[in-house]
N, C-alpha and C. Protein backbone atom coordinates (compact mmCIF):
# COMPACT_ATOMS: atom_id res chain seq x y z
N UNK A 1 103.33 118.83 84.70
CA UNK A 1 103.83 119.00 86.05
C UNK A 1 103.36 117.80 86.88
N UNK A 2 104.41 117.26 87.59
CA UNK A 2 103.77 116.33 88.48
C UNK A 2 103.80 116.73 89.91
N UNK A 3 102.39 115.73 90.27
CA UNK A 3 102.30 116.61 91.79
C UNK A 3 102.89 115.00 92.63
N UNK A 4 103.05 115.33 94.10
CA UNK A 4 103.86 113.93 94.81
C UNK A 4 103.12 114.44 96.22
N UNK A 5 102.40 113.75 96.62
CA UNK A 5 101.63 113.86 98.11
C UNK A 5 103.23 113.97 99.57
N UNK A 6 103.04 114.86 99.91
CA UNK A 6 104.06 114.38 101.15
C UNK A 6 103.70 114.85 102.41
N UNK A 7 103.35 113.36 103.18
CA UNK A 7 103.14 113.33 104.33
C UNK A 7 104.27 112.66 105.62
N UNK A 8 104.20 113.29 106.26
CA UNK A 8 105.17 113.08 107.71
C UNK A 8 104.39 112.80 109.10
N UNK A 9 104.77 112.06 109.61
CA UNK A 9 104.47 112.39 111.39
C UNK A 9 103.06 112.17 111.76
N UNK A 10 102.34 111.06 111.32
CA UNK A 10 101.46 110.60 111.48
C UNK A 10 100.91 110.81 112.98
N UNK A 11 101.63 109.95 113.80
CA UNK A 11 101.60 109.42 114.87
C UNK A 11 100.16 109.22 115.12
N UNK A 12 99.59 110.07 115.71
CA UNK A 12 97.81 109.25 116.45
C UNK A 12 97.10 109.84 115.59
N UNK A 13 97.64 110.52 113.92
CA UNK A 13 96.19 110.91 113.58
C UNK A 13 96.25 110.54 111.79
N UNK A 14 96.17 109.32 112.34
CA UNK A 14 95.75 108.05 110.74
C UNK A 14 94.43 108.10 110.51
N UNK A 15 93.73 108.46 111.17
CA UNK A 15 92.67 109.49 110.11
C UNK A 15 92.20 110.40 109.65
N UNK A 16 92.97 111.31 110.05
CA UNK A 16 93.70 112.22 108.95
C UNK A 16 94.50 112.24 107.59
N UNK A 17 95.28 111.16 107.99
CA UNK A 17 96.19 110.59 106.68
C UNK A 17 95.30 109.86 105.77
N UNK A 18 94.46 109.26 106.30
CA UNK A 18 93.50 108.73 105.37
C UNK A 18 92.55 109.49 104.31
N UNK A 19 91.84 110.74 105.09
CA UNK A 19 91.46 111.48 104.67
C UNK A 19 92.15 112.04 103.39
N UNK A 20 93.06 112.35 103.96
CA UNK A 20 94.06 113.33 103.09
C UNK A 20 94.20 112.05 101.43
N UNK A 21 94.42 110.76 101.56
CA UNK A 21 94.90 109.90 100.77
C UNK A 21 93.49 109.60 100.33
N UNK A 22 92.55 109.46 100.43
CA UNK A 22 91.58 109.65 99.85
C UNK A 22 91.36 110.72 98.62
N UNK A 23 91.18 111.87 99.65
CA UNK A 23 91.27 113.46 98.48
C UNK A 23 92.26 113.34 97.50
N UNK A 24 93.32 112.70 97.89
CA UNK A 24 94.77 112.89 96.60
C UNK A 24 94.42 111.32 95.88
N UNK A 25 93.56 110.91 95.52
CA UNK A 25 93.89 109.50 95.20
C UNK A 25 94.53 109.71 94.08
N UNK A 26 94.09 110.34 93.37
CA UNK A 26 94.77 110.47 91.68
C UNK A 26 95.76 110.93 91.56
N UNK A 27 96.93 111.77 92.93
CA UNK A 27 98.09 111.30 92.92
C UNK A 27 99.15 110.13 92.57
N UNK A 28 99.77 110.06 92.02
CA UNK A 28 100.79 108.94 91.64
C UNK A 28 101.95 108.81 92.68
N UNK A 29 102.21 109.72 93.19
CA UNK A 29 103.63 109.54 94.31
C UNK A 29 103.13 110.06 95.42
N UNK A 30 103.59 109.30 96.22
CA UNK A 30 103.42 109.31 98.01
C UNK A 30 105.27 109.19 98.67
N UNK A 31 105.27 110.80 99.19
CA UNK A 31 106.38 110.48 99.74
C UNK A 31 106.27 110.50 101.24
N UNK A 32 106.43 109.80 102.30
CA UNK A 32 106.38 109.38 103.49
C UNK A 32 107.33 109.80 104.41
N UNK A 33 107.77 110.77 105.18
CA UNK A 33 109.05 111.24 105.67
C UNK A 33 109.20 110.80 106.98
N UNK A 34 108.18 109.69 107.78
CA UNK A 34 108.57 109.11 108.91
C UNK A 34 107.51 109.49 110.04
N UNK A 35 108.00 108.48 110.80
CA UNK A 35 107.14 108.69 112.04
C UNK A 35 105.64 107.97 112.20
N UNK A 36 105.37 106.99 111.89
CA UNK A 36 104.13 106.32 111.86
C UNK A 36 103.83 105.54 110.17
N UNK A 37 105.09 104.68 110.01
CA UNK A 37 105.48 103.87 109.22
C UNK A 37 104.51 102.83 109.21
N UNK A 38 104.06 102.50 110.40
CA UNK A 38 103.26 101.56 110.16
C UNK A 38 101.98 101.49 109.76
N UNK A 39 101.54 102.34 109.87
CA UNK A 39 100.68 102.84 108.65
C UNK A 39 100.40 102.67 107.23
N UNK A 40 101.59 102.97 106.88
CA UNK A 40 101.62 102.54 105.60
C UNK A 40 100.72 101.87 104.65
N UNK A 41 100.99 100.57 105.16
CA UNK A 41 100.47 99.56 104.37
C UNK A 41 98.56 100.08 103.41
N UNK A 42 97.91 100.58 105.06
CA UNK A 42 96.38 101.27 104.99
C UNK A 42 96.58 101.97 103.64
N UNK A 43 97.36 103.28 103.61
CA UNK A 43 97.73 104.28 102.89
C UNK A 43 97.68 103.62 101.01
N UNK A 44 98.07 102.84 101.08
CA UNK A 44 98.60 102.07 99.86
C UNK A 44 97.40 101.54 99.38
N UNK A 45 96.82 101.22 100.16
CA UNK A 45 95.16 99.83 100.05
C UNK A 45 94.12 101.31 99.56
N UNK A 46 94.30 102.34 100.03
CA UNK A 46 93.37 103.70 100.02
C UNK A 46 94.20 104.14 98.64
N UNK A 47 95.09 104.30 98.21
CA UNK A 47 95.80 104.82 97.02
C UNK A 47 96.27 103.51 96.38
N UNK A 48 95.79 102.46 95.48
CA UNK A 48 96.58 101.75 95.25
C UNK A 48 97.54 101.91 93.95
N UNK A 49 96.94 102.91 93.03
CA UNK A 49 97.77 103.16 91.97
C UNK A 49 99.08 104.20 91.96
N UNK A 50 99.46 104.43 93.33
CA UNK A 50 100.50 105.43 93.87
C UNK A 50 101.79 104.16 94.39
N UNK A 51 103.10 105.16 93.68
CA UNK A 51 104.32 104.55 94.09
C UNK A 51 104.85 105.12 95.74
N UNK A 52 104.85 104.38 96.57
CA UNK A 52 105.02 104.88 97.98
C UNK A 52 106.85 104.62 98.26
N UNK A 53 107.08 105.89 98.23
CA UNK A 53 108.69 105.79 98.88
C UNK A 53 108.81 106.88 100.44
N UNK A 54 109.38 105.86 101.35
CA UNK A 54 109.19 105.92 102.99
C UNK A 54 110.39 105.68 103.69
N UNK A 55 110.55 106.98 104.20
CA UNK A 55 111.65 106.75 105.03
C UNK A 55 111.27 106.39 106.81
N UNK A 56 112.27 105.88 107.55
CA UNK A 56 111.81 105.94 108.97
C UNK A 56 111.97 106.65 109.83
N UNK A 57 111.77 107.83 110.59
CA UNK A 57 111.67 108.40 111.72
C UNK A 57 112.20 108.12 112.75
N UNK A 58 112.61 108.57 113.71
CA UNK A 58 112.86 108.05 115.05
C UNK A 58 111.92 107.16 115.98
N UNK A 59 110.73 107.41 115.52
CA UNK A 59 109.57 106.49 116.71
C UNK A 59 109.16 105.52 115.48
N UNK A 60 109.57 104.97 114.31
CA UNK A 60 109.70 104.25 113.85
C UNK A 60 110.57 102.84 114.30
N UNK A 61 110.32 101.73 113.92
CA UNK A 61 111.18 100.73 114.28
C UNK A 61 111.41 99.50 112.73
N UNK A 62 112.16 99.36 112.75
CA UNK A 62 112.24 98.33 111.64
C UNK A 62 111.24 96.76 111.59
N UNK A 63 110.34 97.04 112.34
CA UNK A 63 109.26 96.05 112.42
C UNK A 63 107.92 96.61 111.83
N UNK A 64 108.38 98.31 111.71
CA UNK A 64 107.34 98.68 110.51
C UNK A 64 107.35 98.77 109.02
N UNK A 65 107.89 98.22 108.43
CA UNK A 65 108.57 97.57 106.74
C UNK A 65 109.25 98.75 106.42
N UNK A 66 109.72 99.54 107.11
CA UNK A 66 110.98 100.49 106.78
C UNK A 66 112.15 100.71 107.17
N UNK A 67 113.10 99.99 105.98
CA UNK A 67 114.66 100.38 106.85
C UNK A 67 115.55 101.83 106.81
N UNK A 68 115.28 101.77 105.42
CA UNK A 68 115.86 103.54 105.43
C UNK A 68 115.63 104.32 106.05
N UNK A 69 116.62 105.39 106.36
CA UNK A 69 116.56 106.56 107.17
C UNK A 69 116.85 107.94 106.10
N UNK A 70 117.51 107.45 105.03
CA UNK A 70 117.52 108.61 103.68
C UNK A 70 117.75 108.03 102.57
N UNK A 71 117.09 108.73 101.46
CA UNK A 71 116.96 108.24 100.36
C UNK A 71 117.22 109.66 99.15
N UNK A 72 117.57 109.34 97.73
CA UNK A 72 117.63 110.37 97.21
C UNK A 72 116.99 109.75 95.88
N UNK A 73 115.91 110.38 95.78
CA UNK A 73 114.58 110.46 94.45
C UNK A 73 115.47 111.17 93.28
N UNK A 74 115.04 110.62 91.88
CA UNK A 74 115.23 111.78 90.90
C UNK A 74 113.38 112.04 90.48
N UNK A 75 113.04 113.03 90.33
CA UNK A 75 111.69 113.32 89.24
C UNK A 75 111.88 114.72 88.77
N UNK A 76 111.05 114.18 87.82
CA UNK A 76 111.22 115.28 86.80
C UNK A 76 112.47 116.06 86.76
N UNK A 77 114.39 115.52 86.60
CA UNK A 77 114.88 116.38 86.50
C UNK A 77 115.67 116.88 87.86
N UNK A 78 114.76 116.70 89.00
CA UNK A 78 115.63 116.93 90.20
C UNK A 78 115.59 116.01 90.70
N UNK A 79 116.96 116.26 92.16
CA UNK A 79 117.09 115.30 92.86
C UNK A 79 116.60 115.78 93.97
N UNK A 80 116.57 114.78 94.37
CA UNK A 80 115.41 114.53 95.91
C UNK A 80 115.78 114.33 96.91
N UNK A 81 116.27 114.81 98.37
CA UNK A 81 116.62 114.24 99.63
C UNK A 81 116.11 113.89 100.24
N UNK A 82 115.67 112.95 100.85
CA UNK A 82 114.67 112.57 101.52
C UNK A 82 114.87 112.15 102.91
N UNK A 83 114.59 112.89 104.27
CA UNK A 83 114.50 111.92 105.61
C UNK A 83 113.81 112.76 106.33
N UNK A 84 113.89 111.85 107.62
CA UNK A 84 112.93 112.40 108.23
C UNK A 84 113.38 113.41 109.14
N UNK A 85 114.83 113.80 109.62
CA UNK A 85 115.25 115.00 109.77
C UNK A 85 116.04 114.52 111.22
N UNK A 86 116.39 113.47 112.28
CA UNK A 86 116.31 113.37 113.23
C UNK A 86 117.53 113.09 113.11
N UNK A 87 118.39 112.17 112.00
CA UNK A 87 119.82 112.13 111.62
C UNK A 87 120.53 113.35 111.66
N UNK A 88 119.53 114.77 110.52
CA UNK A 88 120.48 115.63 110.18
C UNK A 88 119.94 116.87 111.63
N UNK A 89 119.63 116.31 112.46
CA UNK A 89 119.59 117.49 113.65
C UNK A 89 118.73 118.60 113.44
N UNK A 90 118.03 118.36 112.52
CA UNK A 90 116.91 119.55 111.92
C UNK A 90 116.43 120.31 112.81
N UNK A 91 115.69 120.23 114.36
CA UNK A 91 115.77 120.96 115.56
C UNK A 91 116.41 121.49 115.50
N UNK A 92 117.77 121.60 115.60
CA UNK A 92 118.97 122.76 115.95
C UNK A 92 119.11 123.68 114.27
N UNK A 93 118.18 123.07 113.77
CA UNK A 93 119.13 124.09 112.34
C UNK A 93 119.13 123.64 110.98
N UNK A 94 119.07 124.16 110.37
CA UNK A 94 119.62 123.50 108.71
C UNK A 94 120.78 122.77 107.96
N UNK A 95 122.15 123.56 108.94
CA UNK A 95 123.20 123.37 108.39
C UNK A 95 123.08 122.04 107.81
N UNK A 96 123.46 120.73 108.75
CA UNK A 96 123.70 119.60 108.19
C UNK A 96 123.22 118.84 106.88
N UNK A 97 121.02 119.31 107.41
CA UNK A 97 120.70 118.86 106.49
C UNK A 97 120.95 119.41 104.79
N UNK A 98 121.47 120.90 104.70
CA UNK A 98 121.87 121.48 103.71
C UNK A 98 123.39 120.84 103.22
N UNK A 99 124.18 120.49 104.18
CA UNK A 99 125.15 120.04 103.38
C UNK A 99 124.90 118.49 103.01
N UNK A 100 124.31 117.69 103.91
CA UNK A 100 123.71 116.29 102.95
C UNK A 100 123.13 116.37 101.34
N UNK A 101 122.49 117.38 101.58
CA UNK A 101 121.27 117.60 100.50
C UNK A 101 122.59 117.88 99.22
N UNK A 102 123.23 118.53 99.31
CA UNK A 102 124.70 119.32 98.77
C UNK A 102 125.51 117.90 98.07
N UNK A 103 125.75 117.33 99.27
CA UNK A 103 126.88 116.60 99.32
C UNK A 103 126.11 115.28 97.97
N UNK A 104 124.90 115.54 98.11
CA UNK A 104 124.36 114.46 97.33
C UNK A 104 123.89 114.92 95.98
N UNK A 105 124.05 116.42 95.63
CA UNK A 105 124.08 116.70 94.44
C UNK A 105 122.36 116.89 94.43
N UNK A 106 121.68 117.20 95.37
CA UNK A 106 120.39 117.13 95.00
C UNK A 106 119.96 118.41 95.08
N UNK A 107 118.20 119.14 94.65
CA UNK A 107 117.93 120.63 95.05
C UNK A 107 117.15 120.85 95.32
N UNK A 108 116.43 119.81 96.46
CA UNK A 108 115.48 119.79 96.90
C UNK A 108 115.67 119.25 98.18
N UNK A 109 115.36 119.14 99.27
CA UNK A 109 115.48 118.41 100.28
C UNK A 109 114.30 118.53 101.55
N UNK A 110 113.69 117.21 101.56
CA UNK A 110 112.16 117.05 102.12
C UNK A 110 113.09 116.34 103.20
N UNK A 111 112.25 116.99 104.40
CA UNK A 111 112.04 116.76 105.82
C UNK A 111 110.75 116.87 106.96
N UNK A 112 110.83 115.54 107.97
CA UNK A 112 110.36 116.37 109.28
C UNK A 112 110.63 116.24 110.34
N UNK A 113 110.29 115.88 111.10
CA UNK A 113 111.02 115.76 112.84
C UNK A 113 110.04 116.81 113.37
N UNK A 114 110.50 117.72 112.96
CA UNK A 114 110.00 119.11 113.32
C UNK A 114 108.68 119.53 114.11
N UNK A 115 107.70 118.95 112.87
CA UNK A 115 106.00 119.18 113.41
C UNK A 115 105.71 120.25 112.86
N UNK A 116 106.44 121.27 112.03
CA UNK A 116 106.25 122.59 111.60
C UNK A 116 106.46 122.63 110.03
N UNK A 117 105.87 123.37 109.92
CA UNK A 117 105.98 123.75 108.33
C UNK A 117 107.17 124.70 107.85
N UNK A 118 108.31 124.25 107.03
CA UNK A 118 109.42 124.99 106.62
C UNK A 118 109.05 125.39 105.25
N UNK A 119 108.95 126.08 104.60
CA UNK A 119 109.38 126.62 103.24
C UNK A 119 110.47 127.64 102.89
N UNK A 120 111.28 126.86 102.27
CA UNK A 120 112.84 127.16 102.31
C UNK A 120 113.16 127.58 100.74
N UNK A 121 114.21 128.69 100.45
CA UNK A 121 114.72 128.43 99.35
C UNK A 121 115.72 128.90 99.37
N UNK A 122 117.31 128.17 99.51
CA UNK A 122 118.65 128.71 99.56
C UNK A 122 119.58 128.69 98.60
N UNK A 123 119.07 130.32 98.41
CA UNK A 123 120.22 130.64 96.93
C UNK A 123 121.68 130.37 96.94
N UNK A 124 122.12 130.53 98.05
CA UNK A 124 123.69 130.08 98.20
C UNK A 124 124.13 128.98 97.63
N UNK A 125 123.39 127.98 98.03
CA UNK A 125 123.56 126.85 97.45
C UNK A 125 122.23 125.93 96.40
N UNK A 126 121.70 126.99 95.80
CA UNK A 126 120.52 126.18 95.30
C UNK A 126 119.46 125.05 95.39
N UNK A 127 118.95 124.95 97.14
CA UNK A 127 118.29 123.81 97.60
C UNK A 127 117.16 124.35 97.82
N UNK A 128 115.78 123.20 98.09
CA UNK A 128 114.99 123.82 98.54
C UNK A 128 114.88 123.11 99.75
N UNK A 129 114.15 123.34 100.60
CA UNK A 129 114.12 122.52 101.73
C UNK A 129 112.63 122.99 102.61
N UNK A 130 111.90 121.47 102.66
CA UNK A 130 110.18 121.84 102.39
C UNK A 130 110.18 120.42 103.84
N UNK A 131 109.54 120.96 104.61
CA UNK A 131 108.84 120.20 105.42
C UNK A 131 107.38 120.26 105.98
N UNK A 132 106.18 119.57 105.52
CA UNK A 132 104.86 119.76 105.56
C UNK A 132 104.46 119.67 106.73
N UNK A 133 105.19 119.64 107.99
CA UNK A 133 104.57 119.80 109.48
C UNK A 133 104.16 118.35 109.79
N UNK A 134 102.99 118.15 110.09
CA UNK A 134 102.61 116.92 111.21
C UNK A 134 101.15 117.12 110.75
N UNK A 135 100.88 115.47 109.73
CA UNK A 135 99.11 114.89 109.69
C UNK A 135 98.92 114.54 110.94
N UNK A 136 99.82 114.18 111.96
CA UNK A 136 99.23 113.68 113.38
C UNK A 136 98.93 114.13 114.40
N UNK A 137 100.37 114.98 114.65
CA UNK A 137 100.99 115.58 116.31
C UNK A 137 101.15 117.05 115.93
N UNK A 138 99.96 117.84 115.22
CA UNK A 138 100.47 119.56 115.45
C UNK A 138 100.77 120.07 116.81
N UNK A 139 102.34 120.46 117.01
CA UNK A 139 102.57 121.58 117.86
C UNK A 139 101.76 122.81 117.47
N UNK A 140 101.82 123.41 116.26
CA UNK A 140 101.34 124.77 116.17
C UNK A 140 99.45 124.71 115.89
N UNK A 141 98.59 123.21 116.05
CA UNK A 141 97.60 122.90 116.03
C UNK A 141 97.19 123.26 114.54
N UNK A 142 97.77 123.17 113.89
CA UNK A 142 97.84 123.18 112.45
C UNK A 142 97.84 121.53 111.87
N UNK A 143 96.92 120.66 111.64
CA UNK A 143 97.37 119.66 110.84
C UNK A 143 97.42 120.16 109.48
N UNK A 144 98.82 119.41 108.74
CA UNK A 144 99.48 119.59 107.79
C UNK A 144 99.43 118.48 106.90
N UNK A 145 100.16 118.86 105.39
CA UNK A 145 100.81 117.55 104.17
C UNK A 145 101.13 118.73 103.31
N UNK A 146 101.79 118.02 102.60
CA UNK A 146 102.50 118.81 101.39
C UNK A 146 102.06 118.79 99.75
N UNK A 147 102.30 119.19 98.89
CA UNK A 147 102.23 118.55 97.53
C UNK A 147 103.05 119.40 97.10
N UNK A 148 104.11 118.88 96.49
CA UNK A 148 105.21 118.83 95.41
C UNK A 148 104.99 119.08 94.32
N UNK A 149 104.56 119.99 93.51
CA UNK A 149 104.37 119.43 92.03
C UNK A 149 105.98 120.53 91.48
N UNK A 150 106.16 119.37 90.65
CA UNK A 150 107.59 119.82 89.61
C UNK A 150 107.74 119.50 88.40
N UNK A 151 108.22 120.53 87.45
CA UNK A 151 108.63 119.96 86.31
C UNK A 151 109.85 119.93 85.82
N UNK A 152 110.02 120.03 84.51
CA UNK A 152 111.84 120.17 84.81
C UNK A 152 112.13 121.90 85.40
N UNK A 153 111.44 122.89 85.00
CA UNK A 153 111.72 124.19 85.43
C UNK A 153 111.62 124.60 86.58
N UNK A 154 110.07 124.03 87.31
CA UNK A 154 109.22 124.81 88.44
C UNK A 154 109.43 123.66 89.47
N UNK A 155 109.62 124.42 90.55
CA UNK A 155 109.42 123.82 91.90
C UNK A 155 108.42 124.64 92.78
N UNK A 156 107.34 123.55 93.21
CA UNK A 156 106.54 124.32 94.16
C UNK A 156 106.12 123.86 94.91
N UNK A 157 105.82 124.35 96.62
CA UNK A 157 105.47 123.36 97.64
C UNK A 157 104.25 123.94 98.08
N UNK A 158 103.49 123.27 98.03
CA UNK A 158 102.04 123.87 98.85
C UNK A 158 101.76 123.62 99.90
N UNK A 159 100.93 123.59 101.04
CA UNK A 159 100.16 123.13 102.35
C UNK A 159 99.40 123.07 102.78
N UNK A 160 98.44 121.81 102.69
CA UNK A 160 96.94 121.48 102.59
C UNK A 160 96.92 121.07 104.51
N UNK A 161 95.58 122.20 104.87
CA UNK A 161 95.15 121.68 105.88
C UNK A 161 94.71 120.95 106.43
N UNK A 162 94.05 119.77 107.24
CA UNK A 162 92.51 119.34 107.80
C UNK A 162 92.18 119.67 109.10
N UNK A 163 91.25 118.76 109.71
CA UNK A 163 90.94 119.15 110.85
C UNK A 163 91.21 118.02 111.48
């Protein structure tokens, strides 16, 4: 089973993210869903044997080495949606981002925007849809991250706290 670190929404609390990338070093995948892109680079220097795939956020700018706004991963078997949620209107709802996720043949679909923790699983259309809240900016004063681990059978999303 592989596990994939996923963090979102940094914003003012990169040491938190650090923390967190520390504890996971022996993670191999870092997925990044936006919002304090510029960061990055730190993240990578603290994990260096991890493949980092990063999308950009809205308070992102393309002067932080990220152009994408969505991306679609395969591992282990599934496909992967990846953004940071501000395209597919995630505030108002699922719909969109469920039919992207759809439209792209994938059954999984990671998001945030939000600041909240989603754990989703829609039988209708067989997606999952997992957003780990906010390492930076908790609304619900919850700092959040995710871990992914999947194999070809199991999908599972967890949610690691800090302070």
């Amino acid at each position: 089973m592989e596990n994939i670190l996923v963090l979102s929404d940094i914003h003012g609390g990169f040491r938190r993210a650090l923390e967190v990338a520390k504890t996971h070093s022996h993670i191999k995948t870092v997925i990044y869903l936006g919002d304090g892109c510029r960061h990055l680079d730190s993240l990578q220097a603290e994990m260096p044997d991890a493949a980092f795939v990063a999308v950009r956020g809205n308070c992102d700018t393309c002067l932080d080495g990220v152009s994408e706004t969505e991306l679609v991963l395969e591992i282990e078997g599934h496909r992967i949606f990846i953004c940071h949620g501000h395209t597919r209107m995630v505030k108002s709802g699922m719909g969109a981002l469920l039919r992207a996720a759809k439209e792209k043949n994938c059954d999984i679909a990671l998001f945030g925007h939000t600041h909240f923790v989603h754990d989703e699983y829609v039988p209708d259309c067989g997606i999952y849809l997992f957003n780990p809240g906010s390492i930076g900016n908790a609304r619900d004063g919850r700092y959040t991250y995710g871990i992914l681990s999947l194999d070809k059978k199991n999908v599972l999303f967890s949610i690691g706290e800090c302070e």
